[in-house]
Protein backbone atom coordinates (compact mmCIF):
# COMPACT_ATOMS: atom_id res chain seq x y z
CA UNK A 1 349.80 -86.08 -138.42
CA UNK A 2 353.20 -84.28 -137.95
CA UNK A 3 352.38 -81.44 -139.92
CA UNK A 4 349.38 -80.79 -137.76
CA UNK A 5 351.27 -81.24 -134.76
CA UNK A 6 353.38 -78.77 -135.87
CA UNK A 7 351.49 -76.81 -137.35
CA UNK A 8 349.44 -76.54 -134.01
CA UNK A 9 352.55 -75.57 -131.70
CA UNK A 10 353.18 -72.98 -134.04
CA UNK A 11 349.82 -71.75 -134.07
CA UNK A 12 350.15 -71.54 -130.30
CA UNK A 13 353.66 -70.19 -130.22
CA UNK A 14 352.04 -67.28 -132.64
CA UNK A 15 348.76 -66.58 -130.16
CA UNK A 16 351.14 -66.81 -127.29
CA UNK A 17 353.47 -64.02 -128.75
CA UNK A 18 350.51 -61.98 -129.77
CA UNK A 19 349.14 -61.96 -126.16
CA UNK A 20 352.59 -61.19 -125.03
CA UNK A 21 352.80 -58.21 -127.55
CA UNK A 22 349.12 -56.98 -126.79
CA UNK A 23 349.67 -56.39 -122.82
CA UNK A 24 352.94 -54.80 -123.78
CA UNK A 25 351.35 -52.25 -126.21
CA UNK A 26 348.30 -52.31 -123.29
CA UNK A 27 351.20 -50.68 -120.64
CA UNK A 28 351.92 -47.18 -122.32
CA UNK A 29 348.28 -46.92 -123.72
CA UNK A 30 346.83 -47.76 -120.35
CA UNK A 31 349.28 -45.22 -118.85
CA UNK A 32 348.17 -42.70 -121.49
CA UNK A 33 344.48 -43.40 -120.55
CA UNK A 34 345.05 -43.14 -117.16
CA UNK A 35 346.67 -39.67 -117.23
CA UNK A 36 344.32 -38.43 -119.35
CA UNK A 37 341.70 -39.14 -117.03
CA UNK A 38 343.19 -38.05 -113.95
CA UNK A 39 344.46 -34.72 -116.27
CA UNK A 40 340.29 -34.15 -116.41
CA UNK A 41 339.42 -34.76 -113.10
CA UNK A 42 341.61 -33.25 -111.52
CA UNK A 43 341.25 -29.79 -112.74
CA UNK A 44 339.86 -26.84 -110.35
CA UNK A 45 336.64 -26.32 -112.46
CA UNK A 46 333.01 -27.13 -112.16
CA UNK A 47 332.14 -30.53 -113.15
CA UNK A 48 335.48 -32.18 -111.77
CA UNK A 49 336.07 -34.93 -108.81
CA UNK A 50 338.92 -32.11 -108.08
CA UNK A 51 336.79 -29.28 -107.81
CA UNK A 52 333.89 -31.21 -105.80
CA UNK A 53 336.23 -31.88 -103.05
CA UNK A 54 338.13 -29.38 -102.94
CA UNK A 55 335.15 -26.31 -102.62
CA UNK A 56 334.08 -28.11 -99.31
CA UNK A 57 335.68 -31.09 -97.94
CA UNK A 58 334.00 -34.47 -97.68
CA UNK A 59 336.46 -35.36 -94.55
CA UNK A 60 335.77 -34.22 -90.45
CA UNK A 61 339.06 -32.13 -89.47
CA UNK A 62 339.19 -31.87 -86.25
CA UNK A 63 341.59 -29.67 -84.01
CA UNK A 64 342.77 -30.26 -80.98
CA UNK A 65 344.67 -28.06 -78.29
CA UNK A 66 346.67 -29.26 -75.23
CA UNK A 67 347.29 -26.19 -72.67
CA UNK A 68 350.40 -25.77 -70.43
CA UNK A 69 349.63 -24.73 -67.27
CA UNK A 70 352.34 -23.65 -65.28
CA UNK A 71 352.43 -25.55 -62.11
CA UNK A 72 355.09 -22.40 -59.65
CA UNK A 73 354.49 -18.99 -61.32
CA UNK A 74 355.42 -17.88 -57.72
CA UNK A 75 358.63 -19.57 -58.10
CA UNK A 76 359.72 -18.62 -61.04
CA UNK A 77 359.30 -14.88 -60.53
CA UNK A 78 360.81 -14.51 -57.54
CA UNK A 79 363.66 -17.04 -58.20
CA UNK A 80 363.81 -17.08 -61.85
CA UNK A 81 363.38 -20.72 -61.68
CA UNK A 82 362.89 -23.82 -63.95
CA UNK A 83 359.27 -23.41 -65.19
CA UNK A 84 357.11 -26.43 -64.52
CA UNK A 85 354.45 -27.32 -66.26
CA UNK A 86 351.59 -29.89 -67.14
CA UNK A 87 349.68 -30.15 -70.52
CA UNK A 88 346.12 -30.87 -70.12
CA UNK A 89 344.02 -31.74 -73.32
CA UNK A 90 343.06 -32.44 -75.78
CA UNK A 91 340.26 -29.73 -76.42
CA UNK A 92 339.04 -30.82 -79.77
CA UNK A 93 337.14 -28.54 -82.41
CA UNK A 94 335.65 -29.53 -85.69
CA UNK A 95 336.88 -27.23 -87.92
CA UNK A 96 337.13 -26.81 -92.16
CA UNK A 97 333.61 -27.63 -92.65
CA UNK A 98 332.78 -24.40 -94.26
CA UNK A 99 332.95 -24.74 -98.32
CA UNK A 100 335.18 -22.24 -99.88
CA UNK A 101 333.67 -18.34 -100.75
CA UNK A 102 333.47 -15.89 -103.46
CA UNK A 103 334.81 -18.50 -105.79
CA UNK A 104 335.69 -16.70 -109.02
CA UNK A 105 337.66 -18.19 -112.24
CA UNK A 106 339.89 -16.49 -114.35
CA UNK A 107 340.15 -17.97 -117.93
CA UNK A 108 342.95 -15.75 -118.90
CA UNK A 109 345.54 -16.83 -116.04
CA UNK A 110 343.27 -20.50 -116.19
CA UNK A 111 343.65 -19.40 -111.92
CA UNK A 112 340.56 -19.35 -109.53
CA UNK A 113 340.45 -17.06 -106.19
CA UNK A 114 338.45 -17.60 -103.04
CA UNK A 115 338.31 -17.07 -99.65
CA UNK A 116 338.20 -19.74 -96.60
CA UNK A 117 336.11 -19.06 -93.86
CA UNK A 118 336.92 -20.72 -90.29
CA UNK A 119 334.93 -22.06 -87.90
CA UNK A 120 335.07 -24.21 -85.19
CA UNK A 121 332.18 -26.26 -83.19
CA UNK A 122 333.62 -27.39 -79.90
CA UNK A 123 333.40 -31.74 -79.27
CA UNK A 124 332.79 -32.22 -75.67
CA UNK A 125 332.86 -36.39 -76.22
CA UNK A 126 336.32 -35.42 -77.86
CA UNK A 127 337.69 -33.02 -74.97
CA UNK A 128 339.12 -33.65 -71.19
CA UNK A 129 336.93 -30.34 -70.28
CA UNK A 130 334.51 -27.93 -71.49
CA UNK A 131 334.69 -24.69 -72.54
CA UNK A 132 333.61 -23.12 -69.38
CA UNK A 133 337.27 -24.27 -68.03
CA UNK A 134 339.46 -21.53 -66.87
CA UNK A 135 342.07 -21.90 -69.80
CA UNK A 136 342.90 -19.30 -72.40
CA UNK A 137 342.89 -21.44 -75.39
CA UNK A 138 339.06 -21.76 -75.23
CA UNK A 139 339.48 -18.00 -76.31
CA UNK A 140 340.93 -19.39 -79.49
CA UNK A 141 337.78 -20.97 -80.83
CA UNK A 142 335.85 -17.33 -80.05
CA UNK A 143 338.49 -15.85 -82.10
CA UNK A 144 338.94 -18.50 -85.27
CA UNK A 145 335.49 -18.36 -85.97
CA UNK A 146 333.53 -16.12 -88.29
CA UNK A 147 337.05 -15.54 -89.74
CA UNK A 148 338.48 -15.17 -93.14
CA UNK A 149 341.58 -16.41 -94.75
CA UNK A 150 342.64 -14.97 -98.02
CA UNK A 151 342.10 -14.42 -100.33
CA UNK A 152 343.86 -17.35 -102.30
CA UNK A 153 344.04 -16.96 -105.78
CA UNK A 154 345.31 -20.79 -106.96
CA UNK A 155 346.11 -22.18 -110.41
CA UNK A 156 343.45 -23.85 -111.98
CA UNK A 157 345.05 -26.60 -113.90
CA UNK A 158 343.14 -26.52 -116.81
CA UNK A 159 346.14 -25.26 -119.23
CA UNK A 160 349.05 -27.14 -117.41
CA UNK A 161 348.04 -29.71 -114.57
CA UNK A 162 351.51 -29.76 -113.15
CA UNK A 163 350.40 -26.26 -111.98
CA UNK A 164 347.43 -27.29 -109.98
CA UNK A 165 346.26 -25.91 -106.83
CA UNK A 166 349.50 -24.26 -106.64
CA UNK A 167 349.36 -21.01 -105.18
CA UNK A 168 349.73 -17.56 -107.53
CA UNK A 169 348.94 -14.72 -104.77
CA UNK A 170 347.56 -14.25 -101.00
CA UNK A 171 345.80 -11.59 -100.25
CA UNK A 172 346.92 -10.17 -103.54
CA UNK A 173 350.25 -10.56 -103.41
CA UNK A 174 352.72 -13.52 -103.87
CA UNK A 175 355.35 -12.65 -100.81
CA UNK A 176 354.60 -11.99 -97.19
CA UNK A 177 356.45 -9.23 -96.44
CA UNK A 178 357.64 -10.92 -92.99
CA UNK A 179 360.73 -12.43 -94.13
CA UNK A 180 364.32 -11.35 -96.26
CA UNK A 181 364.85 -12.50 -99.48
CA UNK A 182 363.22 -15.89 -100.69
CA UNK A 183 362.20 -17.19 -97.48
CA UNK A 184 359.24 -14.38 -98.12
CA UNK A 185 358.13 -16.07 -101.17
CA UNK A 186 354.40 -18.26 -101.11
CA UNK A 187 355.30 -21.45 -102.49
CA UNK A 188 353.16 -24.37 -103.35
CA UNK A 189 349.57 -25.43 -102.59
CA UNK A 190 347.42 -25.21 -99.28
CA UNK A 191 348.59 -28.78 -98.77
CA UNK A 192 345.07 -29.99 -98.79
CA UNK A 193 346.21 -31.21 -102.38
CA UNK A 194 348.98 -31.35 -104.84
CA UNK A 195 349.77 -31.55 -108.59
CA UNK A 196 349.27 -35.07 -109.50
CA UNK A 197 352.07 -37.83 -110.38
CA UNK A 198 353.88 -37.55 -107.25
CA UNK A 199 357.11 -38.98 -107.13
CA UNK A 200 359.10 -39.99 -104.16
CA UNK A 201 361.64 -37.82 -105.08
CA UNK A 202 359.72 -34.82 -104.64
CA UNK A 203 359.79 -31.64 -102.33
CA UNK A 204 355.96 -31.13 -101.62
CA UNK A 205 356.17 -27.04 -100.87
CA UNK A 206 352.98 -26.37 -99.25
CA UNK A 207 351.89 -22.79 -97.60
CA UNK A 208 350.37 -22.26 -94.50
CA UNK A 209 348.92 -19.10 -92.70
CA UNK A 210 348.62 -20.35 -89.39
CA UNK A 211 353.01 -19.97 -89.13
CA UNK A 212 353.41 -16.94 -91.75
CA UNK A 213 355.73 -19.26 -93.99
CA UNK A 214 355.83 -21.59 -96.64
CA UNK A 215 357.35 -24.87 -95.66
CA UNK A 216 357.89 -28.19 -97.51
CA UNK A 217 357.67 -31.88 -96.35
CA UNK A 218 360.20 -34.70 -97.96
CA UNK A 219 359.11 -38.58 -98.55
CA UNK A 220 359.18 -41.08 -95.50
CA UNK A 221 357.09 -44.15 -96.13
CA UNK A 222 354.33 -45.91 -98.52
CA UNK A 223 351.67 -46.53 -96.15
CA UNK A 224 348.48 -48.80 -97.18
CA UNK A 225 345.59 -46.55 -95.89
CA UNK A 226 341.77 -48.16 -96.14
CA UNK A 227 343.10 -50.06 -99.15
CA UNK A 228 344.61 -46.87 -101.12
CA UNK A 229 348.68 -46.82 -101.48
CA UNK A 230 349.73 -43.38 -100.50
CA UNK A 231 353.21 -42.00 -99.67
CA UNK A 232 353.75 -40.53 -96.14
CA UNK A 233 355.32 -37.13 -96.45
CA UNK A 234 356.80 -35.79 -93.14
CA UNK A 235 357.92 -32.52 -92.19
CA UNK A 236 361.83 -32.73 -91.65
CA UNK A 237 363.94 -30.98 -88.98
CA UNK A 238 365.76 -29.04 -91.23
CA UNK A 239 362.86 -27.14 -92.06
CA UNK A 240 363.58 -25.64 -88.54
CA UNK A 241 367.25 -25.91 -88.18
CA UNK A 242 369.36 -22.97 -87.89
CA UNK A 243 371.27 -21.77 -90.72
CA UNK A 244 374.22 -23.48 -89.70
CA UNK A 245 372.72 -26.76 -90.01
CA UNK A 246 370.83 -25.07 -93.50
CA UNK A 247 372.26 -22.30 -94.74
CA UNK A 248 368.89 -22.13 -96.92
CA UNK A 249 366.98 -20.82 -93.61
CA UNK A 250 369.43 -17.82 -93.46
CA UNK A 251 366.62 -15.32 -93.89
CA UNK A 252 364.50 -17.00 -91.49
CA UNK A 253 365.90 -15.61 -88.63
CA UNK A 254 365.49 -12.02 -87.98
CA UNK A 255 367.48 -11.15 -84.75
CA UNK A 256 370.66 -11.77 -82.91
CA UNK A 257 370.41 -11.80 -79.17
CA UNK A 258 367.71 -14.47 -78.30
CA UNK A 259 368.91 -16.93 -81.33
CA UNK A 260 372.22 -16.59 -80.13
CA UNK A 261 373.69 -15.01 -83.57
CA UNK A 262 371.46 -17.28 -85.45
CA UNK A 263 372.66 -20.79 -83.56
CA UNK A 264 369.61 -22.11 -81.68
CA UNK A 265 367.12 -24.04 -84.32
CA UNK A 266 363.56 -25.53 -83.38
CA UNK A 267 361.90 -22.06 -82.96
CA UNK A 268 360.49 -19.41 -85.19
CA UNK A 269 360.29 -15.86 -84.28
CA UNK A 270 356.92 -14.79 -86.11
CA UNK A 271 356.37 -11.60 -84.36
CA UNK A 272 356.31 -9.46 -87.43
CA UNK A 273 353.28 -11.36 -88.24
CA UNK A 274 351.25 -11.63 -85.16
CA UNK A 275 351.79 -7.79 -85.06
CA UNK A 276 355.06 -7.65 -82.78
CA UNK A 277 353.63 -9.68 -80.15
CA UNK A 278 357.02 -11.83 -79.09
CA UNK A 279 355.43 -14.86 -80.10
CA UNK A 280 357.47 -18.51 -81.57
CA UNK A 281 356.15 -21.32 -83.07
CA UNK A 282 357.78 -24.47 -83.23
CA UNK A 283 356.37 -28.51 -83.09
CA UNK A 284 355.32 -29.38 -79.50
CA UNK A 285 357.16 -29.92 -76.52
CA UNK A 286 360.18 -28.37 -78.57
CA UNK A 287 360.59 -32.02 -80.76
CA UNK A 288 363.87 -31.34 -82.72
CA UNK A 289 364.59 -27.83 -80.82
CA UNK A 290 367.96 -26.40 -79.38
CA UNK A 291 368.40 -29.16 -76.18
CA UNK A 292 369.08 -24.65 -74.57
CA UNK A 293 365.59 -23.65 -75.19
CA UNK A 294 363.50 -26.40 -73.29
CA UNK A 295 366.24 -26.81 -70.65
CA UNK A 296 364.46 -24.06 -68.61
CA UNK A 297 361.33 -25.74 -68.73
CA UNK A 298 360.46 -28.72 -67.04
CA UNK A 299 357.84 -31.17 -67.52
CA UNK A 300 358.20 -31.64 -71.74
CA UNK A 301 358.61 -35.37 -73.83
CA UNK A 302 359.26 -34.89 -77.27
CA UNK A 303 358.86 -38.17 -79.49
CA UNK A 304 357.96 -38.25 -83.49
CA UNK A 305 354.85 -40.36 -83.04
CA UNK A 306 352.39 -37.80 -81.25
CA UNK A 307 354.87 -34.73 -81.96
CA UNK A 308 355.40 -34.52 -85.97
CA UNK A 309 353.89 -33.63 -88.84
CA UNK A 310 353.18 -35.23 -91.97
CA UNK A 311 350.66 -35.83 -95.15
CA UNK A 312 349.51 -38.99 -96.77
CA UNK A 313 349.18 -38.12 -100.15
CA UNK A 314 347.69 -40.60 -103.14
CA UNK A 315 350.72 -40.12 -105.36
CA UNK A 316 348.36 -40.69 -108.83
CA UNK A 317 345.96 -37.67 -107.94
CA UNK A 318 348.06 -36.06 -106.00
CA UNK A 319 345.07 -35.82 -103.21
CA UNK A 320 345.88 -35.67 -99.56
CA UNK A 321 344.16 -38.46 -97.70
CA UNK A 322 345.18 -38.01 -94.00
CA UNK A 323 347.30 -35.45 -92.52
CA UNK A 324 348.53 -34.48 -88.77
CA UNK A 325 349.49 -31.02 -88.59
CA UNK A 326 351.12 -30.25 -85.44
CA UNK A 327 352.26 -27.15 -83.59
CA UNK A 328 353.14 -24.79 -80.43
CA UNK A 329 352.92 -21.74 -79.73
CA UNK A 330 354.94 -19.92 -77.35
CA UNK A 331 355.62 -16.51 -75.85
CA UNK A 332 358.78 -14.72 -75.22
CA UNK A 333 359.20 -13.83 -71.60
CA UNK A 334 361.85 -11.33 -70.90
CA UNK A 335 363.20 -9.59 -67.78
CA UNK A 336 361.73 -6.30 -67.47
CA UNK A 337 362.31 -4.19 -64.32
CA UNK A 338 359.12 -2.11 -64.62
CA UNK A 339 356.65 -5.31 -64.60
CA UNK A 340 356.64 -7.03 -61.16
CA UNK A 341 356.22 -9.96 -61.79
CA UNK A 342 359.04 -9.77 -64.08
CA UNK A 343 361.50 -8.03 -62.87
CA UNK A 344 363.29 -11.14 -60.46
CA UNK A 345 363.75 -13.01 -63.77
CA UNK A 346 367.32 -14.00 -64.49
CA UNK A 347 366.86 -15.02 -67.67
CA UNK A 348 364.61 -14.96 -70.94
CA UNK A 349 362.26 -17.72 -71.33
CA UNK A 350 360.61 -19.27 -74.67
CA UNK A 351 357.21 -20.50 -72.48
CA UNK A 352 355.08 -23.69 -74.44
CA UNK A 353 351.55 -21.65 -74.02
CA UNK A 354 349.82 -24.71 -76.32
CA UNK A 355 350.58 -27.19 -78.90
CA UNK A 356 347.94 -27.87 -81.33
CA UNK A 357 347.28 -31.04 -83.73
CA UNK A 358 344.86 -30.46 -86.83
CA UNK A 359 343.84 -33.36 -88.16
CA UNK A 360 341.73 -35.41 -90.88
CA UNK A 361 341.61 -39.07 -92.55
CA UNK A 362 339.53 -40.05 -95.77
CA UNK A 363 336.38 -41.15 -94.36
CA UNK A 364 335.11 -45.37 -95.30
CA UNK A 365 332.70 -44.08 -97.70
CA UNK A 366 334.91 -41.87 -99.43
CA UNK A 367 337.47 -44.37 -99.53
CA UNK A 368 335.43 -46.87 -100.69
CA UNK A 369 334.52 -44.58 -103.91
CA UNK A 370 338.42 -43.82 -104.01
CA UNK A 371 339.32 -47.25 -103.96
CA UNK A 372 336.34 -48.10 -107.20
CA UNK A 373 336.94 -44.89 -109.36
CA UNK A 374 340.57 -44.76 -108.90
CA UNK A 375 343.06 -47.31 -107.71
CA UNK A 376 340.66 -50.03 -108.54
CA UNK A 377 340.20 -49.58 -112.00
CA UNK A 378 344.31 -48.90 -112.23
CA UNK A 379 344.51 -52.23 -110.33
CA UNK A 380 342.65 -53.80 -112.45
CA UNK A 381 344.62 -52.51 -115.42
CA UNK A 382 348.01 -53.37 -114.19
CA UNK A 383 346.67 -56.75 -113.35
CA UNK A 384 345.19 -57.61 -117.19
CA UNK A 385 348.82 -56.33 -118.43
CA UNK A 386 350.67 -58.58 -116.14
CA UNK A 387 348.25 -61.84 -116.99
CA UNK A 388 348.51 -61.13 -121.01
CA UNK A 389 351.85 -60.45 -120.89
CA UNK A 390 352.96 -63.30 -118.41
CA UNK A 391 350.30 -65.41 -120.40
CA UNK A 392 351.43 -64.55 -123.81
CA UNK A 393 355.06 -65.58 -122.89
CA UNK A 394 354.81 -68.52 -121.10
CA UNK A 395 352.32 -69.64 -124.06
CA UNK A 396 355.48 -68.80 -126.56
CA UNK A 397 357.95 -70.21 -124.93
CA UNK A 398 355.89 -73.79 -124.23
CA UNK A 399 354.99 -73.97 -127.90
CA UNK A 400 358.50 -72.99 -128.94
CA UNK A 401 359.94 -76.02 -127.04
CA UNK A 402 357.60 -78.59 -127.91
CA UNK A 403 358.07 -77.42 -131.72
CA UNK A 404 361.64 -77.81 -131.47
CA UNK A 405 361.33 -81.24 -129.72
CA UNK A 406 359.17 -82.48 -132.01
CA UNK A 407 361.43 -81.42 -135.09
CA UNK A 408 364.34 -83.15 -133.49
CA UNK A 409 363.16 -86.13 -132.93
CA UNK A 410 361.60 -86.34 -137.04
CA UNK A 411 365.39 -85.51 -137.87
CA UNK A 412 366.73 -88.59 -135.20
């Protein structure tokens, strides 16, 4: 009778232990299986979750402008005034829904080129106005679509996934020519996606046409979005800070006299791309800008909510599932005796024209199929590893004790 009893608890000590070392060796192998998988899919090549999504995008982008309009251009150029103004918006496009063109793979540098054409269908139950209202941005739309960017030639993946969807060239080359030294350099993806694996820790360098720069966004927050974990990636202020807040954006700033020897920060001066037209970008209403450059102008309220930008990115596939990417565009207005209307001014001015916020979020159905082919199944993984492994333990340590009871008290 005490030998069985024994030999029982042992028996269950044993099972309990094997349990426990099964969802230990289940951990790295369901690791390895898992990054195999996502390895495959995510590749840039026919046949690939990747490559399905990313010729034409499953998700509605939609962009939206908000116009200044200058409430005393009287004012201002016969006094030089403080220019007031009022946004009115949003004016909301649908935009991105064209799939990728002249798609061609290169199995020697395992990259794949393409072009992306814009568009833009105007969403009057999405808009303040219509397009017949007298504001210049509606111009815009006329002008993005039937457009080409590119080409892109990206890196396929296919011989080292840590390499994915990273840029190699634009428009055949892989610098600018706008900018000294390496601030000229195209670095990263589009930022539509990104290498998979994503750590916290990470930079995510991401290019972008629409501001003639590459730029990078730094970890803020995990975020639960439809059900999918993702890490919030937001665009920080140094990215825009003057050079002696970040030495790094030394090259970024290309004149003297209206930075103030390279002091102000918020702006960027990307005349030399928009062919020497004075224009400067920065994120609307002049959020994280030189308190100088929006003192002249009245009527702006920064705040990081409706004002910054950032990417919620599915750090296993490296996918971007939601993004806000926000903007403004301004004009330099200078004194200039020969220009009536100009010639009263006291002072330069950096005028908001519009701010702009491009956005997109992982439709239900698509993050339904996320949630079953992806975190799901890694879910369910994790959660078989924890119950063998808790299981297993909890069996060996029960049987242990009961063993050892039961041998001390035959000794007593």
């Amino acid at each position: 009778m005490g030998c069985n009893r024994n030999c029982g608890l042992i028996t269950g000590a044993v099972i309990g232990a094997v349990l426990a070392v099964l969802g230990g060796i289940l951990m790295p192998v369901g690791d390895m299986l898992i990054q195999k998988t996502i390895k495959k899919e995510a590749v840039l090549e026919e046949g690939t979750i990747a490559f399905k999504n990313w010729v034409k995008t499953g998700t509605e982008v939609y962009r939206q402008f908000w116009i200044f309009d200058v409430q005393n251009p009287e004012e201002v150029a016969v006094n030089s005034s403080r220019i007031k103004v009022k946004q009115k918006g949003p004016y909301t496009y649908r935009v991105r829904y064209l799939a990728k063109a002249n798609i061609t793979q290169d199995p020697e540098t395992h990259t794949v080129s393409f072009l992306q054409p814009n568009g833009a269908i105007f969403e009057p139950s999405l808009s303040v106005g219509t397009e017949n209202d007298t504001f210049t941005v509606l111009n815009l739309a006329v002008a993005y679509n039937n457009t080409l960017d590119g080409v892109y030639k990206v890196y396929n993946g296919k011989d080292d996934i840590s390499k994915v969807a990273i840029i190699d060239t634009y428009k055949g080359k892989k610098n600018l020519s706008y900018w000294l030294s390496y601030c000229d350099l195209i670095n990263g993806t589009d930022a539509a996606s990104f290498p998979p694996f994503i750590e916290k820790t990470q930079v995510l360098r991401f290019f972008s046409s629409d501001i003639c720069r590459s730029i990078y966004a730094v970890f803020g927050a995990e975020i639960n979005l439809k059900g999918i974990p993702v890490y919030r990636f937001i665009l920080p202020s140094n990215a825009f800070a003057s050079p002696l807040q970040n030495p790094d954006n030394h090259c970024f700033c290309t004149e003297k006299v209206i930075s103030k020897n390279c002091t102000l920060y918020g702006v960027l001066d990307i005349g030399k791309c928009k062919e020497g037209k004075p224009v400067y970008i920065s994120l609307p209403h002049f959020l994280h800008a030189s308190p100088e450059i929006a003192e002249p102008i009245e009527g702006l309220s920064p705040n990081e909510e409706e004002h910054s930008t950032y990417l919620d990115v599915e750090p296993i596939t490296g996918f971007t599932l939601r993004f806000a990417k926000r903007l403004q565009v301004n004009l330099l207005v200078k004194p200039a005796r020969k220009i009536e209307a100009l010639k009263h001014l006291k002072q330069h001015y950096i005028v908001p024209i519009l701010w702009l916020n491009e956005t997109a979020t992982i439709g239900d159905e698509k993050a339904k199929m996320f949630r079953h082919q992806v975190t799901g199944k890694i879910n369910l993984l994790g959660l078989v590893e924890i119950i063998l492994l808790s299981v297993g333990v909890g069996m060996f340590i029960v049987f242990m004790i009961s063993y050892c009871a039961c041998r001390s008290k035959r000794v007593n």
